[in-house]
C-alpha atoms as a PDB file:
ATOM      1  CA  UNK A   1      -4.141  39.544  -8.067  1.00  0.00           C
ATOM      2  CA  UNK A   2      -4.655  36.574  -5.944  1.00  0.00           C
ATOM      3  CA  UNK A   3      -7.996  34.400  -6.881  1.00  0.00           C
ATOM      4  CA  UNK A   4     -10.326  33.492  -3.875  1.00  0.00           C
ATOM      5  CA  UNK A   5      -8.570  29.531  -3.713  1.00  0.00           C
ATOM      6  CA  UNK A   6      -5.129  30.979  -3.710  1.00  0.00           C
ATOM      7  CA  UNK A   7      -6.370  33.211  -0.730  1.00  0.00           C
ATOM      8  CA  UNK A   8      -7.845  29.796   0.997  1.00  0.00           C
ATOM      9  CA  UNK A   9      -5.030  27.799   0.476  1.00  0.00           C
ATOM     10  CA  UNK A  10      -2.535  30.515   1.863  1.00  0.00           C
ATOM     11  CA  UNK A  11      -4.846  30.752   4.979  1.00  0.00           C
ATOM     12  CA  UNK A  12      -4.943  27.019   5.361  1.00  0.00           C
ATOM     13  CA  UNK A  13      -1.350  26.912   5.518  1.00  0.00           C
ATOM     14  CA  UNK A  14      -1.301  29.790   8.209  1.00  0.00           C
ATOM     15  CA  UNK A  15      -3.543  27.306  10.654  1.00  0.00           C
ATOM     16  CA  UNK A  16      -1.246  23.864   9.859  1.00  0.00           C
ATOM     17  CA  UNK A  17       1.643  25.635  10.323  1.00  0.00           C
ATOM     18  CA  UNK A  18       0.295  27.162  13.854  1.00  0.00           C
ATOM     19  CA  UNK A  19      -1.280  23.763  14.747  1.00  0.00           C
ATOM     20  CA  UNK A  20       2.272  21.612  13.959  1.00  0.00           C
ATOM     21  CA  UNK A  21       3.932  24.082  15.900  1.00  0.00           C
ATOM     22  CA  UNK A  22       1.324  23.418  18.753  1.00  0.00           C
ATOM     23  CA  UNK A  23       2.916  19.730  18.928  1.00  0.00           C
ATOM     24  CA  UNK A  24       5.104  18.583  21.203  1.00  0.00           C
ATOM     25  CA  UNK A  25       8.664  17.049  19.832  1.00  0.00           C
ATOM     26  CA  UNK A  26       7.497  13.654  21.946  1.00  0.00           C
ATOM     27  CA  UNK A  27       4.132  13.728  19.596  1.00  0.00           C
ATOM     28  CA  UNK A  28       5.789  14.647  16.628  1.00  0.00           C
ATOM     29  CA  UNK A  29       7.947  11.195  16.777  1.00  0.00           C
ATOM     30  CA  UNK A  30       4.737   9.142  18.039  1.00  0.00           C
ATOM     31  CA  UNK A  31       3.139  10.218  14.787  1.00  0.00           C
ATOM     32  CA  UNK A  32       6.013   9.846  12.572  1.00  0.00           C
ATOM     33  CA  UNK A  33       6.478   5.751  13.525  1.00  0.00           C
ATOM     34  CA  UNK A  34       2.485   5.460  13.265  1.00  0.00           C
ATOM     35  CA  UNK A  35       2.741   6.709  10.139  1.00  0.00           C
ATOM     36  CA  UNK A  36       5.843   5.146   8.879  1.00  0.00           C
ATOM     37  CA  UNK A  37       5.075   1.699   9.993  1.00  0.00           C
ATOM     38  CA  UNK A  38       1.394   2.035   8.581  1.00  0.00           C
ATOM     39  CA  UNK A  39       3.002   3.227   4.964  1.00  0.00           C
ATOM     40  CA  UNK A  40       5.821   0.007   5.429  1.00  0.00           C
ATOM     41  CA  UNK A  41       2.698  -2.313   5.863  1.00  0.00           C
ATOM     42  CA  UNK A  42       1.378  -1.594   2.455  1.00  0.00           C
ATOM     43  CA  UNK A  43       1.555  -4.129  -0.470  1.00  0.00           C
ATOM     44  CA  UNK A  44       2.162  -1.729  -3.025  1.00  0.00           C
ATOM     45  CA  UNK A  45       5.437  -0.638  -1.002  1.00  0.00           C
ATOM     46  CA  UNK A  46       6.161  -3.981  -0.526  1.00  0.00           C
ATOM     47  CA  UNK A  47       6.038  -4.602  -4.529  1.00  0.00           C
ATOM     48  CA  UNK A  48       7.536  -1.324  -5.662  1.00  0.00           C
ATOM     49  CA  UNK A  49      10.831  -1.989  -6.795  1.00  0.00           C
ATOM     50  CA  UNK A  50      11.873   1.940  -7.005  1.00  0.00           C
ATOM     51  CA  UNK A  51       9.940   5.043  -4.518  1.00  0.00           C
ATOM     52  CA  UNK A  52       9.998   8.612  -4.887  1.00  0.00           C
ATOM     53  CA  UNK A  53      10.109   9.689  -1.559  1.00  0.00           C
ATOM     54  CA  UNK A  54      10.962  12.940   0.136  1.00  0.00           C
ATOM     55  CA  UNK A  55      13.355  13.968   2.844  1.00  0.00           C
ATOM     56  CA  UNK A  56      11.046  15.446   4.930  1.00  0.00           C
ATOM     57  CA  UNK A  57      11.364  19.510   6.734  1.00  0.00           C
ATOM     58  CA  UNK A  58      11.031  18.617  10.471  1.00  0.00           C
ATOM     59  CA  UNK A  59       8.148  20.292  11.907  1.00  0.00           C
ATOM     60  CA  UNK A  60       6.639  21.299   8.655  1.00  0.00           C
ATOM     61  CA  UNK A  61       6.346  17.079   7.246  1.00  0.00           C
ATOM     62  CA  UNK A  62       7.047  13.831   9.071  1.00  0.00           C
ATOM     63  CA  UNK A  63      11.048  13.364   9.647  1.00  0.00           C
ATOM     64  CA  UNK A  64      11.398  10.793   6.511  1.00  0.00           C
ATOM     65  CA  UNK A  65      15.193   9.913   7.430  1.00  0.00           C
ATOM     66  CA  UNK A  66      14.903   6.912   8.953  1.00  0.00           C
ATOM     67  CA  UNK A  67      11.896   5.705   6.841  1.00  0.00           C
ATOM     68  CA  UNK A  68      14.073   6.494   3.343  1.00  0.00           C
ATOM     69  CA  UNK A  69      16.835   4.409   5.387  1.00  0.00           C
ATOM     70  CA  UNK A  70      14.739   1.940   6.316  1.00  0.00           C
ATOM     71  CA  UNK A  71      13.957   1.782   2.615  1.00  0.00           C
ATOM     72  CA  UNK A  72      17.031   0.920   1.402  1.00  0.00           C
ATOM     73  CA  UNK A  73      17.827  -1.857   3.563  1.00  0.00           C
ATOM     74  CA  UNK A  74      15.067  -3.677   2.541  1.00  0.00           C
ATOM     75  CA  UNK A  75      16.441  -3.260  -0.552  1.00  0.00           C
ATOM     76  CA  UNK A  76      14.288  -0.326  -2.757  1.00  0.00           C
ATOM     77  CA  UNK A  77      16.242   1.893  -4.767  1.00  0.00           C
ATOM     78  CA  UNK A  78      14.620   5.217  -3.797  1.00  0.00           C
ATOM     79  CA  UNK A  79      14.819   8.163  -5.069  1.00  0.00           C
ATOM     80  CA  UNK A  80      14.480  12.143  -4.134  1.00  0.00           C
ATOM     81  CA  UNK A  81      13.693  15.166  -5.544  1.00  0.00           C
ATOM     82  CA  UNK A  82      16.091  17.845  -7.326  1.00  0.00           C
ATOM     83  CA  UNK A  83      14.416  20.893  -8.033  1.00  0.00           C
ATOM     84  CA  UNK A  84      15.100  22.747 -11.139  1.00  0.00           C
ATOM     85  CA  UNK A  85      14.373  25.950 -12.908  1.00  0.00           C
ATOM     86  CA  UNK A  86      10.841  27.155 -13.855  1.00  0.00           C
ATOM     87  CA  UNK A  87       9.310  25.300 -11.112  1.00  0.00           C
ATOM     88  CA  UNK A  88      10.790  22.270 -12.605  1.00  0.00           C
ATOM     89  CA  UNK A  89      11.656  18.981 -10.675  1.00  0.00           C
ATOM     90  CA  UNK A  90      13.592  15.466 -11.346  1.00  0.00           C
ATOM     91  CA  UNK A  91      14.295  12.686  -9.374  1.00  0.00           C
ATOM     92  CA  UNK A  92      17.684  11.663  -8.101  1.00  0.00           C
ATOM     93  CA  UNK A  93      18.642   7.849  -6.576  1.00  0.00           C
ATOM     94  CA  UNK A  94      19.360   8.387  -3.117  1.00  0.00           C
ATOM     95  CA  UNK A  95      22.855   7.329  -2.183  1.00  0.00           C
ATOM     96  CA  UNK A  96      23.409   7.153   1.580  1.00  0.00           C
ATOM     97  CA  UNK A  97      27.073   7.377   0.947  1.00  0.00           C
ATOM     98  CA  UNK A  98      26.374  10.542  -0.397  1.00  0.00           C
ATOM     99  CA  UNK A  99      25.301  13.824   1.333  1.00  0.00           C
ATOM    100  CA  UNK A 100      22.638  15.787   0.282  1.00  0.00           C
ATOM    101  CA  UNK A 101      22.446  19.113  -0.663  1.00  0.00           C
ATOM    102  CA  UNK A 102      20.343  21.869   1.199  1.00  0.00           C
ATOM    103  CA  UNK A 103      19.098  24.358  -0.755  1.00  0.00           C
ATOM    104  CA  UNK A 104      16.316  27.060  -0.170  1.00  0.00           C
ATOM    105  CA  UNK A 105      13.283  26.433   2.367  1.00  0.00           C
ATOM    106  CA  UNK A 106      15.309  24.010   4.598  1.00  0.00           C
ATOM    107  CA  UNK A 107      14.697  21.215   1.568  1.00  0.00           C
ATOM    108  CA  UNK A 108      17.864  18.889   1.166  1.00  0.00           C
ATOM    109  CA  UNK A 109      18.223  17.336  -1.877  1.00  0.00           C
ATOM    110  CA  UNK A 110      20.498  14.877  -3.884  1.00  0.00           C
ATOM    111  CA  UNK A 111      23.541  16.485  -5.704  1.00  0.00           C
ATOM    112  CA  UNK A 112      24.099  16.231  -9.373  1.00  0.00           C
ATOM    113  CA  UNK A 113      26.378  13.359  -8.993  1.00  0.00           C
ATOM    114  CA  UNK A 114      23.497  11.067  -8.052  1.00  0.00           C
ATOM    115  CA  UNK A 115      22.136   9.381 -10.865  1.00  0.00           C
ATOM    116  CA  UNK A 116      18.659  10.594 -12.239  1.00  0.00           C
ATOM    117  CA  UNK A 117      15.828   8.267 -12.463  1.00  0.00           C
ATOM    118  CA  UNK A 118      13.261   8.400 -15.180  1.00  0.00           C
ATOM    119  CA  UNK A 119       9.482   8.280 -14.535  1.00  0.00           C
ATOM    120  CA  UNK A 120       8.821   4.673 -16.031  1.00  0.00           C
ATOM    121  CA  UNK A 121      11.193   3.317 -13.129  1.00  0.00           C
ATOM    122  CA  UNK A 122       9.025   4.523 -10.473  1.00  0.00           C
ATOM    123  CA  UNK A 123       6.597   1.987  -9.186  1.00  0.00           C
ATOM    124  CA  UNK A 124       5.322   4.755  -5.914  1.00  0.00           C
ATOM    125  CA  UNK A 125       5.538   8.135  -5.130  1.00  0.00           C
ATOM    126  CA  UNK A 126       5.709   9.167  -1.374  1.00  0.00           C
ATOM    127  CA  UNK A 127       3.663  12.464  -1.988  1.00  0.00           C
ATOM    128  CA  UNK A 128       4.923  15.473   0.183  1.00  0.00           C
ATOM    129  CA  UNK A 129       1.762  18.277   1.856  1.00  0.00           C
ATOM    130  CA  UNK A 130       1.220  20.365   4.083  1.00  0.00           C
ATOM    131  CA  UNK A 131      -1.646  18.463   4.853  1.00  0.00           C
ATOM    132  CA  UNK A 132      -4.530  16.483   3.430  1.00  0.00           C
ATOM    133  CA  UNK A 133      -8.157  16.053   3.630  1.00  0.00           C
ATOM    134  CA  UNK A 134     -10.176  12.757   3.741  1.00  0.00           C
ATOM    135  CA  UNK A 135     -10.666  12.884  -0.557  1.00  0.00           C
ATOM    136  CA  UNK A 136      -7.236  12.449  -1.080  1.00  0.00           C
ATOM    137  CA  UNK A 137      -6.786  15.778  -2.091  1.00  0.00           C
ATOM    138  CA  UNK A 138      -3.382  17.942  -0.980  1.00  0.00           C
ATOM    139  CA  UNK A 139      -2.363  21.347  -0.122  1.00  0.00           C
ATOM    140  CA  UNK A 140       1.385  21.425  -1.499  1.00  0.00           C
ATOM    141  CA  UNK A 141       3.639  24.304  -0.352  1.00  0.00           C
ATOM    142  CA  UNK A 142       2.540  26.230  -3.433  1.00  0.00           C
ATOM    143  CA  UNK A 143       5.073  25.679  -6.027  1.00  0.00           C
ATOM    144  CA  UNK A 144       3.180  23.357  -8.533  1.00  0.00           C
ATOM    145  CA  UNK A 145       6.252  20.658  -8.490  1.00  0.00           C
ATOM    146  CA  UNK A 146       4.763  17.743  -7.766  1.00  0.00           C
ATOM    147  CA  UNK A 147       0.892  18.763  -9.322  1.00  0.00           C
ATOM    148  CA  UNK A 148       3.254  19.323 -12.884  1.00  0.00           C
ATOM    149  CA  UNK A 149       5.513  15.726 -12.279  1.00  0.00           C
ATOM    150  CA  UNK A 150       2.833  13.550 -11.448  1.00  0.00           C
ATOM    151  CA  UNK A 151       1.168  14.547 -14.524  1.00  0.00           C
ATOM    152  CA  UNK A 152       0.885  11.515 -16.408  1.00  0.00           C
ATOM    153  CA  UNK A 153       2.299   9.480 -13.727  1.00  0.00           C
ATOM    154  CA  UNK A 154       0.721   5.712 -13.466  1.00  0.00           C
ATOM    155  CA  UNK A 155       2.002   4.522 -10.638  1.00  0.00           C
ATOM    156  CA  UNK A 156       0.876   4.195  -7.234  1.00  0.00           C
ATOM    157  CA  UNK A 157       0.601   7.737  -5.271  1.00  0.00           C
ATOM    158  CA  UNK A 158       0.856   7.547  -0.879  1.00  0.00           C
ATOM    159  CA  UNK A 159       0.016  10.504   0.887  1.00  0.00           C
ATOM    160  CA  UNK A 160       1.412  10.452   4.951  1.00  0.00           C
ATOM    161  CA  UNK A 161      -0.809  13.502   7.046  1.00  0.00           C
ATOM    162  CA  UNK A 162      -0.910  13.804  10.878  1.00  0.00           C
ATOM    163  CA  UNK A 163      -4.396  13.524  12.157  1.00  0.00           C
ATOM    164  CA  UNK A 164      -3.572  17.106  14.196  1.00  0.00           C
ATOM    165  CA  UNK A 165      -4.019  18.380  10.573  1.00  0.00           C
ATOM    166  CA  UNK A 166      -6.662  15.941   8.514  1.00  0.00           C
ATOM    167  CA  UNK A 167      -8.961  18.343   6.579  1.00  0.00           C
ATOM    168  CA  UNK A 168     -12.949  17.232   5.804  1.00  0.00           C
ATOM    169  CA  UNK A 169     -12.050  19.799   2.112  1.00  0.00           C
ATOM    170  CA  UNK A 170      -9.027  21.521   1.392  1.00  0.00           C
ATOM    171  CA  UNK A 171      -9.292  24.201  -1.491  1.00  0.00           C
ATOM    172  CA  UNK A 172      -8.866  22.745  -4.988  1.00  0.00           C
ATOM    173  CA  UNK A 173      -8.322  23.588  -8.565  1.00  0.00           C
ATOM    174  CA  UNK A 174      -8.844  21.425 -11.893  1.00  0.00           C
ATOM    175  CA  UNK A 175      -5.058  20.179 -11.847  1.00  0.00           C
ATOM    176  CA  UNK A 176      -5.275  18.803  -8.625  1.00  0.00           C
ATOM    177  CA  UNK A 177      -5.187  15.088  -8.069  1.00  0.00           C
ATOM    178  CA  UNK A 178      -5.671  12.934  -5.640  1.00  0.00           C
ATOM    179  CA  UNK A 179      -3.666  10.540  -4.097  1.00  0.00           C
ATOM    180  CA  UNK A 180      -4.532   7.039  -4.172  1.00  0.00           C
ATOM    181  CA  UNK A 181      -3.870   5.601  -0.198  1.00  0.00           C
ATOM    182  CA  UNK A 182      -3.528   8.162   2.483  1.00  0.00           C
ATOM    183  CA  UNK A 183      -2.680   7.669   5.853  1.00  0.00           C
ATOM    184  CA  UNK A 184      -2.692   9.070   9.276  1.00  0.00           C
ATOM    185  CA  UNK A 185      -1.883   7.408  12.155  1.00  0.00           C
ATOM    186  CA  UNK A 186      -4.633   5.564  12.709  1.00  0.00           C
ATOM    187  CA  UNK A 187      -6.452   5.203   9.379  1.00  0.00           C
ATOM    188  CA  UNK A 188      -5.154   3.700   6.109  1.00  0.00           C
ATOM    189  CA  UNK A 189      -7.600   5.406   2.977  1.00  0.00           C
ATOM    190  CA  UNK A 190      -7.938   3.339   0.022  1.00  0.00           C
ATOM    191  CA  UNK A 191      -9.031   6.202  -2.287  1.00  0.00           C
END
């Protein structure tokens, strides 16, 4: 039986999904660039050596493609995830020579030919949500991935949310962390 948070958090995701879908294509890009140049700006992405990011779901998280590109010609070895049994994940280095792999949900991933990368390499993690509220605080897609790999994690943690769906509280549970910068398009949250 589902508890009470699990019955928020599925309801939560019912509105962001409706209120993304409410945005134009034209509004979706504007947002994406805000939020891309905004996360580009940051010191600790200027200093990370390796990022986790995430190749974004259009219309469900901002359209990372060109950011993870942009990446990599400035010289970042970045990295993706692969997701594995048991609600498992690890990372894989991005290759742009490469083509990823699409697998369920519309995610695309690195194949097994890409090299992993280990934890201790990773300097910031481009956390993936289907939205965020003002504490830092996500609503994943309800798989536990990223709550289980981040365990542990001491690097630096970036969340990206569209102001369209910025949340005062989303629901939480004792595993949940924050993140430690999150930004829309027109804020930049030291948290």
């Amino acid at each position: 039986m589902a508890s009470i948070i699990d019955l928020e958090k599925r309801e939560l995701r019912g509105r962001v999904r409706e209120r993304l879908a409410a945005l134009s294509p034209e509004e979706l890009v504007r947002s994406d660039e805000a939020l891309f140049e905004r996360f580009l700006a940051l010191p600790q992405v200027a200093a990370a050596r390796t990022i986790f990011a995430f190749w974004g779901i259009p219309g469900k998280e901002p359209d990372t493609a060109w950011l993870i590109g942009e990446l990599v010609r400035r010289g970042k070895t970045v990295g993706l995830p692969r997701m594995l049994p048991e609600h498992r994940m690890e990372v894989r280095r991005y290759d742009p020579d490469r083509p990823l792999v699409k697998v369920s949900f519309g995610i695309s991933e690195p194949g097994e030919d890409c090299p992993p990368l280990q934890r201790e390499e990773i300097g910031l993690v481009l956390v993936p949500a289907v939205c965020y509220d003002r504490r830092g605080y996500r609503l994943g897609f309800g798989g536990g991935y990223y709550d289980r790999w981040l365990e542990g994690f001491s690097g630096v943690t970036v969340g990206l949310c569209r102001e369209a769906v910025l949340q005062e509280a989303v629901p939480i549970e004792a595993h949940d962390a924050k993140v430690d910068v999150l930004l829309t398009e027109g804020e930049s949250l030291s948290l």
